[in-house]
C-alpha atoms as a PDB file:
ATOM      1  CA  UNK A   1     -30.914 114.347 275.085  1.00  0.00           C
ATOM      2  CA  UNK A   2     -28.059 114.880 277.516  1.00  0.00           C
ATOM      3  CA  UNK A   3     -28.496 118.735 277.369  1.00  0.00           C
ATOM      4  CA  UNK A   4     -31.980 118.593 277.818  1.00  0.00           C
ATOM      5  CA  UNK A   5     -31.610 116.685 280.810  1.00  0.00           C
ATOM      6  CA  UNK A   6     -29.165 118.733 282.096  1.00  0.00           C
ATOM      7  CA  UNK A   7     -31.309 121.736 281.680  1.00  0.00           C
ATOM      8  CA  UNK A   8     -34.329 120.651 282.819  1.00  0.00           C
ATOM      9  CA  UNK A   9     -32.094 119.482 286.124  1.00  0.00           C
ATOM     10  CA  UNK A  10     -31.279 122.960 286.342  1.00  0.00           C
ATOM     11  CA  UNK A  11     -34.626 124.521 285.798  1.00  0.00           C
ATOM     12  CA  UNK A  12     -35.585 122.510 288.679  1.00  0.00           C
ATOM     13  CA  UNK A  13     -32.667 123.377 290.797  1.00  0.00           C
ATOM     14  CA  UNK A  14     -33.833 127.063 290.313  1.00  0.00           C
ATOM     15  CA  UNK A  15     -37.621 126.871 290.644  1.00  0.00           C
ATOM     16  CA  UNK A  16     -39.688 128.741 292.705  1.00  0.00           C
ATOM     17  CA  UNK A  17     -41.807 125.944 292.370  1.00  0.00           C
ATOM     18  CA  UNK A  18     -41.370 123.747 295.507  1.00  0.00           C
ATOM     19  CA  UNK A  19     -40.293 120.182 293.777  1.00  0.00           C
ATOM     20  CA  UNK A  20     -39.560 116.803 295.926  1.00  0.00           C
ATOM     21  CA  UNK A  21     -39.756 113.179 295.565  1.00  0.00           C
ATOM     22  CA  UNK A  22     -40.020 110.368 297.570  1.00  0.00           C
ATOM     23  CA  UNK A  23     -39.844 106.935 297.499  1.00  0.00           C
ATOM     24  CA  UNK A  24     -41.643 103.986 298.503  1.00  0.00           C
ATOM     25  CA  UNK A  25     -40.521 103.902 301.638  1.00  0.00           C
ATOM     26  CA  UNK A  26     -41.645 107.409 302.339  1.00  0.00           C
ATOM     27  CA  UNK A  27     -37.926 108.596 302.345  1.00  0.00           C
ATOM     28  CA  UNK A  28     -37.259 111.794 300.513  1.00  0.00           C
ATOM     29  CA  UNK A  29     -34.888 111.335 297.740  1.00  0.00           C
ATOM     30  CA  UNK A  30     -34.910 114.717 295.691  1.00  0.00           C
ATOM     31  CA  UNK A  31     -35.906 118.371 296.934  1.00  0.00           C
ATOM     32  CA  UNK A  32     -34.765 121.705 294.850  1.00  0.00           C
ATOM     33  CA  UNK A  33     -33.746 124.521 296.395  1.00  0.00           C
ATOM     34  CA  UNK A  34     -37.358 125.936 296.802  1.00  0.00           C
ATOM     35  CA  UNK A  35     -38.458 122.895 298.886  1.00  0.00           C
ATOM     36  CA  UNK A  36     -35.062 122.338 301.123  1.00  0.00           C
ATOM     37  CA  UNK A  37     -35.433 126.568 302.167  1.00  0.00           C
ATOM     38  CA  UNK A  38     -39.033 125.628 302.930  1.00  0.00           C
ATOM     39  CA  UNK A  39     -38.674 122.562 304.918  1.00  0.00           C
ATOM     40  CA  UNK A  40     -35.307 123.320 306.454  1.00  0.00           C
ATOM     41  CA  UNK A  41     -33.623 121.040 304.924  1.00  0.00           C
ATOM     42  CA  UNK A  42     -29.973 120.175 304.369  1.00  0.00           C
ATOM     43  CA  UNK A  43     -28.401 119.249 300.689  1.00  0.00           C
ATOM     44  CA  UNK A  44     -27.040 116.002 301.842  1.00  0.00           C
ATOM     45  CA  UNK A  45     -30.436 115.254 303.956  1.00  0.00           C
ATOM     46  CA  UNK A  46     -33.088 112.151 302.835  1.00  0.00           C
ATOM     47  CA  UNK A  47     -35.495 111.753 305.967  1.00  0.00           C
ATOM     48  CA  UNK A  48     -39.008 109.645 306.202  1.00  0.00           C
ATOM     49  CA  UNK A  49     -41.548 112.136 305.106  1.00  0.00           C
ATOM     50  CA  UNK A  50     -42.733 111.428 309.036  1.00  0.00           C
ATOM     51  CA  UNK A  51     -39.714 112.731 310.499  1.00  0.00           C
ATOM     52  CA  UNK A  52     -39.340 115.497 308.379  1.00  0.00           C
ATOM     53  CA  UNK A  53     -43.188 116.622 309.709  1.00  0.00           C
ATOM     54  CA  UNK A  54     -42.066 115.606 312.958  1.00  0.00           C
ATOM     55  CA  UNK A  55     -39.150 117.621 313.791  1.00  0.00           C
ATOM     56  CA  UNK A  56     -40.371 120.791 311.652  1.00  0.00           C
ATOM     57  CA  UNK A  57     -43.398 120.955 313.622  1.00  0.00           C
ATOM     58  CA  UNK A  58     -41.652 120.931 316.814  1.00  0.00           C
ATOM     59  CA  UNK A  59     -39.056 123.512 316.021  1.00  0.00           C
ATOM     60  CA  UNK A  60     -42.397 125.843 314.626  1.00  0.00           C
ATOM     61  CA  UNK A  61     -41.205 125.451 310.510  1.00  0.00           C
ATOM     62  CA  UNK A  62     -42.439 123.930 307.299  1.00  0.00           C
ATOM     63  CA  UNK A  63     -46.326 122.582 307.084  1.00  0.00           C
ATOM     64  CA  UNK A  64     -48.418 124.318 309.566  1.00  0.00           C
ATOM     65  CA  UNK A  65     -50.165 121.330 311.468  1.00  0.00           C
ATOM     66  CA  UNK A  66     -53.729 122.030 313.413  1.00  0.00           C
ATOM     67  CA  UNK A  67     -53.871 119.712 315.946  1.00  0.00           C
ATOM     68  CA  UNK A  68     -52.974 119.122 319.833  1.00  0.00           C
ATOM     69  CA  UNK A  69     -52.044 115.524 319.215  1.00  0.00           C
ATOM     70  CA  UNK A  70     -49.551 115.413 316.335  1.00  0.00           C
ATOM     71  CA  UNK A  71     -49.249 111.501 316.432  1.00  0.00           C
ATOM     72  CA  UNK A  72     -52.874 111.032 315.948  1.00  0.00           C
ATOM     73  CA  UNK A  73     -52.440 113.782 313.007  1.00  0.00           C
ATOM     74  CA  UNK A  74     -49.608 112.090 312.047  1.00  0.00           C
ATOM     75  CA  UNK A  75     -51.449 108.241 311.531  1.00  0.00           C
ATOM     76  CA  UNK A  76     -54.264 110.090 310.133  1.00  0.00           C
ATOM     77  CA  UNK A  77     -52.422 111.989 307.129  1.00  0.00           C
ATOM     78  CA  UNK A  78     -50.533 108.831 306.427  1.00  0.00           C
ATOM     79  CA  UNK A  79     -53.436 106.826 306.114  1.00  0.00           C
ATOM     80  CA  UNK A  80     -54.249 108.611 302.815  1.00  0.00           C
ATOM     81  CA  UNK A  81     -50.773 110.017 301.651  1.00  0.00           C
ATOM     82  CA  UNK A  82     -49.534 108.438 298.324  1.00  0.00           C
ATOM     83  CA  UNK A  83     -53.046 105.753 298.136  1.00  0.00           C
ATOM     84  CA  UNK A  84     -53.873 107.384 295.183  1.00  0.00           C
ATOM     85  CA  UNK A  85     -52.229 107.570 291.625  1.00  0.00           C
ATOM     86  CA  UNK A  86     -52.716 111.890 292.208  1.00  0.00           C
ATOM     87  CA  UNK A  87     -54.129 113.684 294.774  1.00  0.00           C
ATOM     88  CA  UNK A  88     -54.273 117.692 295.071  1.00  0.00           C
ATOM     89  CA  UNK A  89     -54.994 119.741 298.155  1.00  0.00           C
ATOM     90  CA  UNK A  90     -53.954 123.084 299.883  1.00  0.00           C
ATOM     91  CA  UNK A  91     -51.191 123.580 302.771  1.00  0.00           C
ATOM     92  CA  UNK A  92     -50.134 126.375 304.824  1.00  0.00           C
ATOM     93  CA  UNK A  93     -46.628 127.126 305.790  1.00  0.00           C
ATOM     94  CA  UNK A  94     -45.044 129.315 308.705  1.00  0.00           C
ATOM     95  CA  UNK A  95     -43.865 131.733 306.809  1.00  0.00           C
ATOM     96  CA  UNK A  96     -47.310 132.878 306.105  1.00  0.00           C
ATOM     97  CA  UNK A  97     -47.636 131.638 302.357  1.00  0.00           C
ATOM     98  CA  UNK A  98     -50.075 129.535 301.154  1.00  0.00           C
ATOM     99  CA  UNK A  99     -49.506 126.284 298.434  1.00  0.00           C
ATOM    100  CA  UNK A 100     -51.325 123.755 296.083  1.00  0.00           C
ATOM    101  CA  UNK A 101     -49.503 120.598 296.611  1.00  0.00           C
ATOM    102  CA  UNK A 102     -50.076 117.935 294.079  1.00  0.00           C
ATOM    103  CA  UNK A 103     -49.067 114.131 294.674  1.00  0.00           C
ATOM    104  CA  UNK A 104     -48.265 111.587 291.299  1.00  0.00           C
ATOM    105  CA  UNK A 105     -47.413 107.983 292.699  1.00  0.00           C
ATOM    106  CA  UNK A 106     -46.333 105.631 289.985  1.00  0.00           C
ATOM    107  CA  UNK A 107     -47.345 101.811 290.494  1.00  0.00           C
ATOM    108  CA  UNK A 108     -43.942 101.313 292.459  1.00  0.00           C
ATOM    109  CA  UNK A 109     -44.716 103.798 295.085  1.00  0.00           C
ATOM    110  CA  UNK A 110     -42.569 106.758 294.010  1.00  0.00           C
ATOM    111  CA  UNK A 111     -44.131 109.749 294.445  1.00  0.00           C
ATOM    112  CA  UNK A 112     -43.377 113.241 293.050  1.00  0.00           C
ATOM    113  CA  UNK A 113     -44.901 115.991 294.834  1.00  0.00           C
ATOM    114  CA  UNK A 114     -45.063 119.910 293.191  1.00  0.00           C
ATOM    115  CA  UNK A 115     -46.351 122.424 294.946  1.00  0.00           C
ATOM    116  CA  UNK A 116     -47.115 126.168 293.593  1.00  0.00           C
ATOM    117  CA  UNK A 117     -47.744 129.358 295.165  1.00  0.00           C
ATOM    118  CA  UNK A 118     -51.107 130.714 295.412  1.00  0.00           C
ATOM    119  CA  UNK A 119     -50.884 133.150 298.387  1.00  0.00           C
ATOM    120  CA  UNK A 120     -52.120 135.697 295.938  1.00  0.00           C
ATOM    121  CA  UNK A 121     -55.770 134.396 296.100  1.00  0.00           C
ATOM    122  CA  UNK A 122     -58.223 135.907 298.067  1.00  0.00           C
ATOM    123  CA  UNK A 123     -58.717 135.011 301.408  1.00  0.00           C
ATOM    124  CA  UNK A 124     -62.136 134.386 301.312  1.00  0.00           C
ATOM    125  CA  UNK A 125     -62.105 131.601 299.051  1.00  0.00           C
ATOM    126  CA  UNK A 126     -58.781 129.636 300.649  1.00  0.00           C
ATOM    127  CA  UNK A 127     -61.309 129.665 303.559  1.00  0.00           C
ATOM    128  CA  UNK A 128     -64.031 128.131 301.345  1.00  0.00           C
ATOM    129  CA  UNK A 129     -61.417 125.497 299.919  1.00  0.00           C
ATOM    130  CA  UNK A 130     -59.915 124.921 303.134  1.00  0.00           C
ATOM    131  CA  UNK A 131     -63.116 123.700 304.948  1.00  0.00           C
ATOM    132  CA  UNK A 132     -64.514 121.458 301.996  1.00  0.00           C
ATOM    133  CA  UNK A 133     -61.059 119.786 302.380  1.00  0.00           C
ATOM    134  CA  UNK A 134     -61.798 119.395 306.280  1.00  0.00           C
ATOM    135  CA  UNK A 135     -65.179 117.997 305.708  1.00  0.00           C
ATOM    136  CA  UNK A 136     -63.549 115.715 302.877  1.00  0.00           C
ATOM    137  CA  UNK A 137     -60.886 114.321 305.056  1.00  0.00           C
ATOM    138  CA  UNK A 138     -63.702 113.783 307.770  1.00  0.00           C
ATOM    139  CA  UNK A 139     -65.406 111.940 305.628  1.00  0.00           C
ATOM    140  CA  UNK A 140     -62.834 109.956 304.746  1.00  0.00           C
ATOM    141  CA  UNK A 141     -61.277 109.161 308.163  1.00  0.00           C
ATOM    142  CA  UNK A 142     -62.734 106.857 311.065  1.00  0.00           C
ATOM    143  CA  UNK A 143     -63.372 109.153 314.120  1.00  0.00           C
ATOM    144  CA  UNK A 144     -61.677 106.888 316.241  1.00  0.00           C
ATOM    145  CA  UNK A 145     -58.707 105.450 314.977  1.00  0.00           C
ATOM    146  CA  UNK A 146     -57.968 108.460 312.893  1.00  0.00           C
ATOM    147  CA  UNK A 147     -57.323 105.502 310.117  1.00  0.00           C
ATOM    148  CA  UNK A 148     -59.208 105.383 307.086  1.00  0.00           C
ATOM    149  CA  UNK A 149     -62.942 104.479 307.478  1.00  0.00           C
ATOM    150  CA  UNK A 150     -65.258 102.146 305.483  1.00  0.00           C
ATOM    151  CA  UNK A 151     -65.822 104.584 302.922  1.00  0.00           C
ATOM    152  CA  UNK A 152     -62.269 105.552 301.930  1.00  0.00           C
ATOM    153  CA  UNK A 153     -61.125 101.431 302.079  1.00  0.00           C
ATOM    154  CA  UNK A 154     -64.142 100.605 299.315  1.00  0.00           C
ATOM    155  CA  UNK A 155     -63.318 103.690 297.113  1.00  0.00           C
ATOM    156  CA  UNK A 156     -59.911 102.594 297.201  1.00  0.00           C
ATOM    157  CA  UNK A 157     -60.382  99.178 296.111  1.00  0.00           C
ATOM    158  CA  UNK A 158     -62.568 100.199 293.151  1.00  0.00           C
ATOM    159  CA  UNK A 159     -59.777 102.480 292.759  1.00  0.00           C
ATOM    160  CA  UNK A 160     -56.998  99.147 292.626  1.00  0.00           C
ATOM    161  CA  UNK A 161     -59.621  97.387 290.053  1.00  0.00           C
ATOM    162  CA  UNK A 162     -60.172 100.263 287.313  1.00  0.00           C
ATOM    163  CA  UNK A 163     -56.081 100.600 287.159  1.00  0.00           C
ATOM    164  CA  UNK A 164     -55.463  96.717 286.475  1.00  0.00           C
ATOM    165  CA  UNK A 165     -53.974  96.083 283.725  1.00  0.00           C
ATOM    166  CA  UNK A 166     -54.570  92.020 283.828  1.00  0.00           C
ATOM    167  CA  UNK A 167     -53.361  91.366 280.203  1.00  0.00           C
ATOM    168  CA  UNK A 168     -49.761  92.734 280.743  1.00  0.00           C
ATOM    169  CA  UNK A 169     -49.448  92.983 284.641  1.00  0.00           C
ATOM    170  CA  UNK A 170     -47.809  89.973 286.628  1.00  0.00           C
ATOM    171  CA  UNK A 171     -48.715  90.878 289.732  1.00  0.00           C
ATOM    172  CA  UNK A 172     -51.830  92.534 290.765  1.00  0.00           C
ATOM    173  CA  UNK A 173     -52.778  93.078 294.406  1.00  0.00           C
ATOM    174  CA  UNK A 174     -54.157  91.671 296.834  1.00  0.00           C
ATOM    175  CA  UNK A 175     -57.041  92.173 300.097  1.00  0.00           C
ATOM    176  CA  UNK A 176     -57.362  91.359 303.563  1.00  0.00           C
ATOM    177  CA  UNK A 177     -59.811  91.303 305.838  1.00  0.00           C
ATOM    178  CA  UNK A 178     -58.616  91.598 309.902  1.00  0.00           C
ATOM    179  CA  UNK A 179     -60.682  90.859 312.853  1.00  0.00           C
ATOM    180  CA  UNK A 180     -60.033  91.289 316.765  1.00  0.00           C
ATOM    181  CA  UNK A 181     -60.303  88.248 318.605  1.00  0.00           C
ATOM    182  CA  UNK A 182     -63.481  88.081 321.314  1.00  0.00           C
ATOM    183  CA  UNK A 183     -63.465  91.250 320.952  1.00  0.00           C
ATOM    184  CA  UNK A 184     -66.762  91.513 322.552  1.00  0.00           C
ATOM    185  CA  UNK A 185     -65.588  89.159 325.555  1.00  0.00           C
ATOM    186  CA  UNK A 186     -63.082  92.462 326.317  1.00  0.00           C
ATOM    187  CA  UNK A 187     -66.358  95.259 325.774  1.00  0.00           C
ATOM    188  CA  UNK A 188     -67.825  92.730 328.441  1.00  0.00           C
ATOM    189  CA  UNK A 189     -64.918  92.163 330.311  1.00  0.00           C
ATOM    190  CA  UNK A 190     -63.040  95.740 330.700  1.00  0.00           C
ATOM    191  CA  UNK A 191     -65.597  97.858 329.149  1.00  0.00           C
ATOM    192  CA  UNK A 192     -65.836  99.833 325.672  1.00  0.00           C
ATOM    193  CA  UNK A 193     -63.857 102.533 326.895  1.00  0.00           C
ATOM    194  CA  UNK A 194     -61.001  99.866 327.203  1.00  0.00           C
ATOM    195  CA  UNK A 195     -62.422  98.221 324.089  1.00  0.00           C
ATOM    196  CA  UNK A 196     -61.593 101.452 322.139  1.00  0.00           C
ATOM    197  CA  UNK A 197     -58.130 101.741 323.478  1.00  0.00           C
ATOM    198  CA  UNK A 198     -57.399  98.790 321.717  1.00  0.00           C
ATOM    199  CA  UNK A 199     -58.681  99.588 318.734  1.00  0.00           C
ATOM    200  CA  UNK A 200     -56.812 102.689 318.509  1.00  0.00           C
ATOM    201  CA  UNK A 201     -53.313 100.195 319.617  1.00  0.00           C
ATOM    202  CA  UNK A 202     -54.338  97.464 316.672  1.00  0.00           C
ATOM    203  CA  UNK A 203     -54.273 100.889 314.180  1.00  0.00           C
ATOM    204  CA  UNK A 204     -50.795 102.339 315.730  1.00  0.00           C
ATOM    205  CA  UNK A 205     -49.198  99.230 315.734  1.00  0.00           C
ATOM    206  CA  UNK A 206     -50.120  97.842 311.891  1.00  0.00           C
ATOM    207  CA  UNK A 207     -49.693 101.590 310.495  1.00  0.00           C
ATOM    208  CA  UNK A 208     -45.918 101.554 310.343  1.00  0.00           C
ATOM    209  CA  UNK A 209     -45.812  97.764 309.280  1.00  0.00           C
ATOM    210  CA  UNK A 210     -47.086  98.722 305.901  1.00  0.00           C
ATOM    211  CA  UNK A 211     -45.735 100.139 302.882  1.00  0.00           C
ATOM    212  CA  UNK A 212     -46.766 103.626 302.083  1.00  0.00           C
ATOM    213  CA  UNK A 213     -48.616 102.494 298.982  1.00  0.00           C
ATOM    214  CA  UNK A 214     -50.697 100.132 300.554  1.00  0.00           C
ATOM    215  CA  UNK A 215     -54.466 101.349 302.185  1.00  0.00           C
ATOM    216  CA  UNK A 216     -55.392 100.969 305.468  1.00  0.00           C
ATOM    217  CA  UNK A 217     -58.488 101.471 307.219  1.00  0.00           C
ATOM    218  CA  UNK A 218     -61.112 100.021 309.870  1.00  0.00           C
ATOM    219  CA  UNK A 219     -64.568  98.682 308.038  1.00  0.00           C
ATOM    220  CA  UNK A 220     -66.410  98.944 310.748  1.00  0.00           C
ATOM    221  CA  UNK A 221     -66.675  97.323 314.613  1.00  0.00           C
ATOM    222  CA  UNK A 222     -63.554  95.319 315.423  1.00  0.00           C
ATOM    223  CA  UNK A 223     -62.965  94.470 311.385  1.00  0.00           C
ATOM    224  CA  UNK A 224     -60.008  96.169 309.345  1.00  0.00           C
ATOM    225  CA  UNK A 225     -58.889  95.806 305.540  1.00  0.00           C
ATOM    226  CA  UNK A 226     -55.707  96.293 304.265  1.00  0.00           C
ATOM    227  CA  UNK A 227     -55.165  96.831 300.420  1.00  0.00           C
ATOM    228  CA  UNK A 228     -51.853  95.367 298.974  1.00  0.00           C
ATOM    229  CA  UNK A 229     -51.335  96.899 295.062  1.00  0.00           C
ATOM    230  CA  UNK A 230     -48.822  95.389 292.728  1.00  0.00           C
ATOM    231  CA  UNK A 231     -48.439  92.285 295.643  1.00  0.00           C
ATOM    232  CA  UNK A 232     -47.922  88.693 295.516  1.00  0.00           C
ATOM    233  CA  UNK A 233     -50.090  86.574 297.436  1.00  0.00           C
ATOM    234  CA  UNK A 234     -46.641  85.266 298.514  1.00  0.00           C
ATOM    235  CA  UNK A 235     -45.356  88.595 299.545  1.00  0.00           C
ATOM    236  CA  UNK A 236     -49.032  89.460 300.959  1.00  0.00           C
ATOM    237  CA  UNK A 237     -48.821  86.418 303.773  1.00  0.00           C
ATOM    238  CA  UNK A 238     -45.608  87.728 304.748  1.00  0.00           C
ATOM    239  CA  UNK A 239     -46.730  91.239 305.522  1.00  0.00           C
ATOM    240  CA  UNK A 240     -49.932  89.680 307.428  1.00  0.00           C
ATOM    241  CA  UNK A 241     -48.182  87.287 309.391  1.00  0.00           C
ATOM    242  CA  UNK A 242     -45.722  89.499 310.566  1.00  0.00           C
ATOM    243  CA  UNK A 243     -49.106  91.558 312.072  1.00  0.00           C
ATOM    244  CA  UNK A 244     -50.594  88.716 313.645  1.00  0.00           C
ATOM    245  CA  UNK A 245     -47.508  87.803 315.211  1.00  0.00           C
ATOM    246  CA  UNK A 246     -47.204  91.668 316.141  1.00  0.00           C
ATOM    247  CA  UNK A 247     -50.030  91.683 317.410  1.00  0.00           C
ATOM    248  CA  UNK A 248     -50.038  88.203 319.301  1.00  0.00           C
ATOM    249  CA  UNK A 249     -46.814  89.820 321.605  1.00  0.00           C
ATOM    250  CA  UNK A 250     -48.546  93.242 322.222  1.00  0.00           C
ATOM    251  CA  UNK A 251     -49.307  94.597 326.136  1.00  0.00           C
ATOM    252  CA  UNK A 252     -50.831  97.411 325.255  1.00  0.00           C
ATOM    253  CA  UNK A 253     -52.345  98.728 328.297  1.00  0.00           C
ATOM    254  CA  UNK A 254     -49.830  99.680 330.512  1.00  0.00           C
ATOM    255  CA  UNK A 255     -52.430  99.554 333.758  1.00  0.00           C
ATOM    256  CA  UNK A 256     -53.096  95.537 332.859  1.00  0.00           C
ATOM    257  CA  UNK A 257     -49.859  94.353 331.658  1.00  0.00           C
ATOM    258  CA  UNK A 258     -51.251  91.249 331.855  1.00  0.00           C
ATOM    259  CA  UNK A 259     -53.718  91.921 329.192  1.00  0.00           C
ATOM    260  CA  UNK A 260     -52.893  90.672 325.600  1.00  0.00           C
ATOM    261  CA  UNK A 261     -54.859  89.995 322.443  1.00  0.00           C
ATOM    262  CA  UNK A 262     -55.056  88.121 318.761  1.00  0.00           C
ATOM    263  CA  UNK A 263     -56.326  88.643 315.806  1.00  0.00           C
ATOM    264  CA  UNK A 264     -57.578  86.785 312.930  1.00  0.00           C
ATOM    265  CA  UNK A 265     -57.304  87.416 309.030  1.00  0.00           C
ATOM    266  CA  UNK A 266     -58.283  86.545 305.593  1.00  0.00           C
ATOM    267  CA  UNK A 267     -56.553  87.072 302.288  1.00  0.00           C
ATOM    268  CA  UNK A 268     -57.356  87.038 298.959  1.00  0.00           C
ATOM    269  CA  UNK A 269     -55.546  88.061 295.630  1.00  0.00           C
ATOM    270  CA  UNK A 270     -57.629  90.081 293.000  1.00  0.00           C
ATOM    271  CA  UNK A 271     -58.258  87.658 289.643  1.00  0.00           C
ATOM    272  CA  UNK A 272     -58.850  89.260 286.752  1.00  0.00           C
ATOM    273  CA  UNK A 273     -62.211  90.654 285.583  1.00  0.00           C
ATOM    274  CA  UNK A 274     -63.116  90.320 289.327  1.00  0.00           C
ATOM    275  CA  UNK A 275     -65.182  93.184 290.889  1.00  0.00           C
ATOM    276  CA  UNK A 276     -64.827  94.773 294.586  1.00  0.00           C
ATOM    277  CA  UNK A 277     -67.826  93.093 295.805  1.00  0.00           C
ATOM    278  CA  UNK A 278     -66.286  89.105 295.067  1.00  0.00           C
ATOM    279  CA  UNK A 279     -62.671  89.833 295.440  1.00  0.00           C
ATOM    280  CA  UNK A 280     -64.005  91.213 299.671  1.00  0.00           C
ATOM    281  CA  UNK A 281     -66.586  88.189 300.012  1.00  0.00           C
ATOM    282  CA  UNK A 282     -63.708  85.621 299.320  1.00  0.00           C
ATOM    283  CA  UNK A 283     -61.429  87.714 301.810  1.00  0.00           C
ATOM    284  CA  UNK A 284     -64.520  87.214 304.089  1.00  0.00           C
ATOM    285  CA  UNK A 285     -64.850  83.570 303.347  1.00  0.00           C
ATOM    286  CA  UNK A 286     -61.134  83.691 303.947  1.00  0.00           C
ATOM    287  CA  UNK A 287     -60.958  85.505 307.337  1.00  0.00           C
ATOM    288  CA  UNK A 288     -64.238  82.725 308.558  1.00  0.00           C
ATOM    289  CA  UNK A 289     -61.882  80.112 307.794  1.00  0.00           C
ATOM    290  CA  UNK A 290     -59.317  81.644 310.134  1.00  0.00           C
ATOM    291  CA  UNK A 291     -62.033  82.275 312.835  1.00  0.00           C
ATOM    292  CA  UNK A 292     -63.888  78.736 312.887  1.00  0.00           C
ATOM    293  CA  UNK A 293     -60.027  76.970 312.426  1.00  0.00           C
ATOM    294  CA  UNK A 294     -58.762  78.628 315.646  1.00  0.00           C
ATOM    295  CA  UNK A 295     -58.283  81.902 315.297  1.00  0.00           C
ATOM    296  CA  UNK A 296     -54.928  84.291 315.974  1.00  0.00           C
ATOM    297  CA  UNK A 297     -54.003  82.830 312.228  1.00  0.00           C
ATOM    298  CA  UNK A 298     -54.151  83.521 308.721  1.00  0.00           C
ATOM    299  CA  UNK A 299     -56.133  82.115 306.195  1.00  0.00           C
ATOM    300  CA  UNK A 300     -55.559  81.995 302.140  1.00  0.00           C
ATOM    301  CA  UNK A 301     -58.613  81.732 299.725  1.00  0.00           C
ATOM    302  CA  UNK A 302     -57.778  80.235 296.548  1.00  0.00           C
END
């Protein structure tokens, strides 16, 4: 077993096939040669996946990004990176060659990303491929917030229920449902241009709060949902109070420092046999508690 190990360490080392994995933090902890030469990467080096995009893309190396606001790109991409037990797509790097990346996350969050070669297809058809996936992440993504939309949230929670496995698992997951505060008092106050400024702050500021595993995306209006796999409901309250009380100290427009906001939020934890429409209208029933009981709080359903 040890020489087996050993070889297929070294058959890995020597790849052309570009081989990395990260943890659940996002923090690369293995890249072969093939991936380090195309990233830029040092031996000794374990960055966030988000800094390794960052600096590559400004020094003009590794992933070749399309977009005149790499932050917004940035929010966007992570918003479905590693939600997913696999995930395939296409990728483009400087050096003019051309991949199929594939992404396997285990329940803990590691993920193992391969990616293989395919410059040699024809052009025609990597256009083809690359503008279904442009329409797919489109349809995925809310136009505003560049978070996940309605559609992506709901798929992904069907998603969490199909891979429970309630008669071994200890922990399961668990939903939440955020709201803004009067959020229409601000519309009518500053205006919806103003109003859409802080939606876009709520989604910067609770992006990085979460793990990578977990999904994040705005339902629709002023309402969010986050979705917490393999969570207590323990563990779950911490996460959300630490974003309403992130939220409660925000000034996020620099023009009205004065100006703050709250929000409210209800959680739930997925029981078993329990389908995507009950386990959301208890984190509803949840997140009306927290609205009629004061707001700027979270509320538990049982």
């Amino acid at each position: 077993m040890n020489e087996i190990s050993e070889r297929l360490a070294e058959l890995q080392e020597d790849s052309a096939v570009l081989i990395a994995m990260y943890d659940q933090d996002d923090r690369l902890r293995y890249a072969n040669a093939a991936f380090r030469s195309t990233y830029a990467l040092e031996a000794d080096e374990t960055p966030l996946w988000s800094e390794l995009m960052r600096r590559n893309t400004r020094a003009g190396r590794g992933t070749i990004i399309r977009t005149a606001d790499f932050e917004t790109w940035l929010v966007s991409a992570q918003s479905r990176r590693g939600k997913l037990p696999f995930r395939a797509f296409e990728t483009d790097v400087v050096d003019g060659r051309w991949f199929w990346m594939t992404e396997t996350v285990q329940k803990d969050g590691w993920m193992l990303c391969i990616a293989s070669d395919i410059t040699h297809l024809k052009q025609s058809g990597r256009e083809v491929r690359q503008d279904r996936d442009f329409a797919l992440r489109a349809s995925q993504t809310d136009e505003l917030t560049s978070i996940s939309n309605r559609r992506f949230m709901m798929a992904a929670l069907e998603s969490l229920i199909a891979r429970q496995d309630f008669a071994n698992a200890g922990v399961i997951g668990c939903i939440c449902i955020i709201d803004l505060d009067f959020f229409k008092r601000i519309n009518d106050i500053y205006g919806h241009q103003f109003g859409d400024d802080v939606l876009i702050d709520f989604s910067r500021r609770v992006q990085p709060v979460i793990r990578r595993r977990d999904s994040f995306g705005r339902i629709g209006g002023e309402e969010f949902m986050l979705i917490l796999p393999d969570t207590t409901l323990a563990q779950a309250e911490l996460i959300i109070d630490r974003i309403v009380r992130m939220v409660r100290g925000a000034r996020p427009i620099p023009t009205v420092p004065s100006f703050c906001y709250t929000c409210s939020a209800g959680l739930a934890e997925l029981r078993p046999g329990e389908t995507a429409r009950e386990v959301y209208a208890r984190a509803d029933e949840a997140l009306y508690n927290a609205k009629q009981s004061g707001r700027d709080r979270l509320k538990i359903v049982a």
